[in-house]
Protein backbone atom coordinates (compact mmCIF):
# COMPACT_ATOMS: atom_id res chain seq x y z
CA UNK A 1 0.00 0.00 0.00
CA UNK A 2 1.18 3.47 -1.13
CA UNK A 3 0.02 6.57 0.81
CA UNK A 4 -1.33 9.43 -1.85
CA UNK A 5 1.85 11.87 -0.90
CA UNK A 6 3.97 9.32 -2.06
CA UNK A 7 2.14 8.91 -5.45
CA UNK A 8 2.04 12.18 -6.32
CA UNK A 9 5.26 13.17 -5.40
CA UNK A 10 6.23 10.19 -7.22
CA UNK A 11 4.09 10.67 -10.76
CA UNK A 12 5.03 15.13 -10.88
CA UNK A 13 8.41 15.44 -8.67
CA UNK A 14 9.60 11.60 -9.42
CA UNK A 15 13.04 10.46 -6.94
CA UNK A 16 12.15 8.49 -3.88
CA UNK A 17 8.71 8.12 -4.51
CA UNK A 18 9.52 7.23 -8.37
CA UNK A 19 11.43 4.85 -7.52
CA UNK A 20 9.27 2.92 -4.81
CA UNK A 21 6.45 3.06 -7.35
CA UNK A 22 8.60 1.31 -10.33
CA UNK A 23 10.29 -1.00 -7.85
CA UNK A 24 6.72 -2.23 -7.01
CA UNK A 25 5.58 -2.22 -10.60
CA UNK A 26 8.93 -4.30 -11.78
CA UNK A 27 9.05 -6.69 -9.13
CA UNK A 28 5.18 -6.84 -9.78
CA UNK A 29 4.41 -6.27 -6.23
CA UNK A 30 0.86 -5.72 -5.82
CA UNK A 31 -0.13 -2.05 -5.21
CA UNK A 32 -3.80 -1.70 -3.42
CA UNK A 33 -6.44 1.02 -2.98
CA UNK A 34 -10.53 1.70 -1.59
CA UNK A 35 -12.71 3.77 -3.08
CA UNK A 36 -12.12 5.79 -0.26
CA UNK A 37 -8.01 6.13 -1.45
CA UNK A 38 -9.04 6.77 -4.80
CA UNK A 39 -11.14 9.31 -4.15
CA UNK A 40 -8.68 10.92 -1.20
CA UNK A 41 -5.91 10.91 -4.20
CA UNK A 42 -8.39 12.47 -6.79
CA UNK A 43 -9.10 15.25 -4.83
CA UNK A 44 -5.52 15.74 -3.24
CA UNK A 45 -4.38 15.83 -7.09
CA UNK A 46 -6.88 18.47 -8.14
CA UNK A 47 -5.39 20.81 -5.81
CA UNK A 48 -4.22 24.32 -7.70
CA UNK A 49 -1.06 23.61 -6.10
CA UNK A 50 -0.17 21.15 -8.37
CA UNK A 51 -0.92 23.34 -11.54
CA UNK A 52 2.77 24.14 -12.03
CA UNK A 53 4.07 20.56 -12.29
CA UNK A 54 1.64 19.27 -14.20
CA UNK A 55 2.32 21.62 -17.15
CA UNK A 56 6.12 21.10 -16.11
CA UNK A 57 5.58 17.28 -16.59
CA UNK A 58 3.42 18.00 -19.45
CA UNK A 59 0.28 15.87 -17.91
CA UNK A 60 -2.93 16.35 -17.51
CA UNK A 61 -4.97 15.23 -13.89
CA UNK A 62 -6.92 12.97 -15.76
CA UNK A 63 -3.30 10.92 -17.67
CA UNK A 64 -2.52 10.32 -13.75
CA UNK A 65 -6.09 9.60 -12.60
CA UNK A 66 -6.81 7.09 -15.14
CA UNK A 67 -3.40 5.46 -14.75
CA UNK A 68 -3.58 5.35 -10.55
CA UNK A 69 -6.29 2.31 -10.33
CA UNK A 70 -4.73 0.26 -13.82
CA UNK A 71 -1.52 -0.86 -11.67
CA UNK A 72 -3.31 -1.01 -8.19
CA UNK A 73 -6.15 -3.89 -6.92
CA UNK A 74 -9.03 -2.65 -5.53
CA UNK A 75 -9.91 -4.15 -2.08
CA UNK A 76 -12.61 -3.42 0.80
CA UNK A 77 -11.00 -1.08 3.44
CA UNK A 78 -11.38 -2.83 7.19
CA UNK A 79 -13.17 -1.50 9.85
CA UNK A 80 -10.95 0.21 11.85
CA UNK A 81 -11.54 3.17 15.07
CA UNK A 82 -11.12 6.51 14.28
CA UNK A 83 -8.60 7.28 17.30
CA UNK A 84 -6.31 4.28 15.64
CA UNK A 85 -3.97 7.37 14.71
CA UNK A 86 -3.39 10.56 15.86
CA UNK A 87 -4.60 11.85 12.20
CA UNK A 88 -8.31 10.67 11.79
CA UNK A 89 -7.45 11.25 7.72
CA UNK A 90 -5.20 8.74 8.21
CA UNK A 91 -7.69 6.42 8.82
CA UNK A 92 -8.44 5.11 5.54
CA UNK A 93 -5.08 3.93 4.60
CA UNK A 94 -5.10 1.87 7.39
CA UNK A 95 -8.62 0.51 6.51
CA UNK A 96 -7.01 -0.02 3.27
CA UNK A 97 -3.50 -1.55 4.24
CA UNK A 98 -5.78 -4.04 6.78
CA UNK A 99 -8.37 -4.66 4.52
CA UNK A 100 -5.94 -5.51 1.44
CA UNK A 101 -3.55 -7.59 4.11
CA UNK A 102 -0.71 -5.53 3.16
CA UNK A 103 2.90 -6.41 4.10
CA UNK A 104 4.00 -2.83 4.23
CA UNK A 105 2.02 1.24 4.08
CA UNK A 106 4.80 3.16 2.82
CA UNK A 107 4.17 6.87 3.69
CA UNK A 108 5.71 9.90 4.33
CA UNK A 109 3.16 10.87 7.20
CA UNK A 110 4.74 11.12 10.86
CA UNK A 111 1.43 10.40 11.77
CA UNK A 112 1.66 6.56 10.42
CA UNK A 113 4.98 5.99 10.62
CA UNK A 114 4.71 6.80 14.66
CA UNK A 115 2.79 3.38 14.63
CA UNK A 116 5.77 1.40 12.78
CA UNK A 117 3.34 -1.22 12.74
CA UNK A 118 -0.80 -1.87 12.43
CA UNK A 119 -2.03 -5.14 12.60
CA UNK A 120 0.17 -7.22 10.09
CA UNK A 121 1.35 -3.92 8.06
CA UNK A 122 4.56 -2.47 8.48
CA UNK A 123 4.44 1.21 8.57
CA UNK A 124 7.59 2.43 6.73
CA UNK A 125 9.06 5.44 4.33
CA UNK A 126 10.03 5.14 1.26
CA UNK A 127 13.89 5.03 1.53
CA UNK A 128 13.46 1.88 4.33
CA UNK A 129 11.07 0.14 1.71
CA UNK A 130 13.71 0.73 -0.65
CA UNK A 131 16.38 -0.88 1.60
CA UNK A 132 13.99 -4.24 2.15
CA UNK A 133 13.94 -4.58 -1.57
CA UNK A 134 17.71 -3.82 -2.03
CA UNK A 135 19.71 -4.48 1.32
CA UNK A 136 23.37 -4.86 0.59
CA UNK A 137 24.87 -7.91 -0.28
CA UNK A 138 26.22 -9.48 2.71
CA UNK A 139 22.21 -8.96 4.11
CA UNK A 140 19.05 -11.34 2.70
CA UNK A 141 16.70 -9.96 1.10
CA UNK A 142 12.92 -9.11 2.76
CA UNK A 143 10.11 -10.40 0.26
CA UNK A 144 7.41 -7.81 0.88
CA UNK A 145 4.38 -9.35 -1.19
CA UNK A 146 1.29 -6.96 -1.25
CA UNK A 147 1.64 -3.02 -0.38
């Protein structure tokens, strides 16, 4: 499970985020979202903010929009309390990463990352997911299956 920060940053700014998001695409580790995700990254994208990079990355908000569910599974968020995080926003990427039975929510979110773990998730940024998928050599590798 990817938070929405990480997406965006990773479709108009690329690095990190980039990186994580072709990582999970090449090692065809499967990426999951709820209508409630979908629609949380639809309106987060259609922020003015944005305007700027999109015409710097010479997309439109539907390109990304369309692309977002094609290389993610849709799954029914959990049921989770509101108070599970500090953040009640927060709240449906946890519903999500429970609901999906994701290894790993990689975010950028103190919030989340406070938790380092819900349930089965691991809670982690984007540079430690990175390091589970490429530790160095004298160090196994983690097999994170569904994000």
């Amino acid at each position: 499970m990817v938070d929405t920060n990480i997406l965006i940053s990773a479709f108009l700014w690329g690095g990190i985020p980039a990186t994580v998001l072709m990582q999970c695409l090449t090692l065809k580790i499967q990426l999951l979202h709820t209508d409630d995700t979908l629609e949380e990254f639809v309106k987060t994208l259609n922020k003015p903010k944005f305007d700027k990079q999109l015409v710097a990355r010479q997309l439109t908000r539907d390109i990304i929009i369309d692309r977002y569910p094609q290389f993610s599974t849709l799954v029914l968020p959990a049921d989770v309390p509101d108070d599970a995080v500090s953040d009640p926003k927060d709240v449906i990427l946890l519903a999500a990463a429970v609901g999906g039975n994701a290894d790993a929510l990689i975010t950028g979110d103190d919030h989340l990352l406070r938790l380092k773990t819900f349930g089965n998730t691991r809670i982690l940024t984007a540079a430690e997911f990175l390091a589970l998928l490429n530790p160095p050599a004298d160090t196994p590798a983690a097999e994170p299956q569904k994000e």
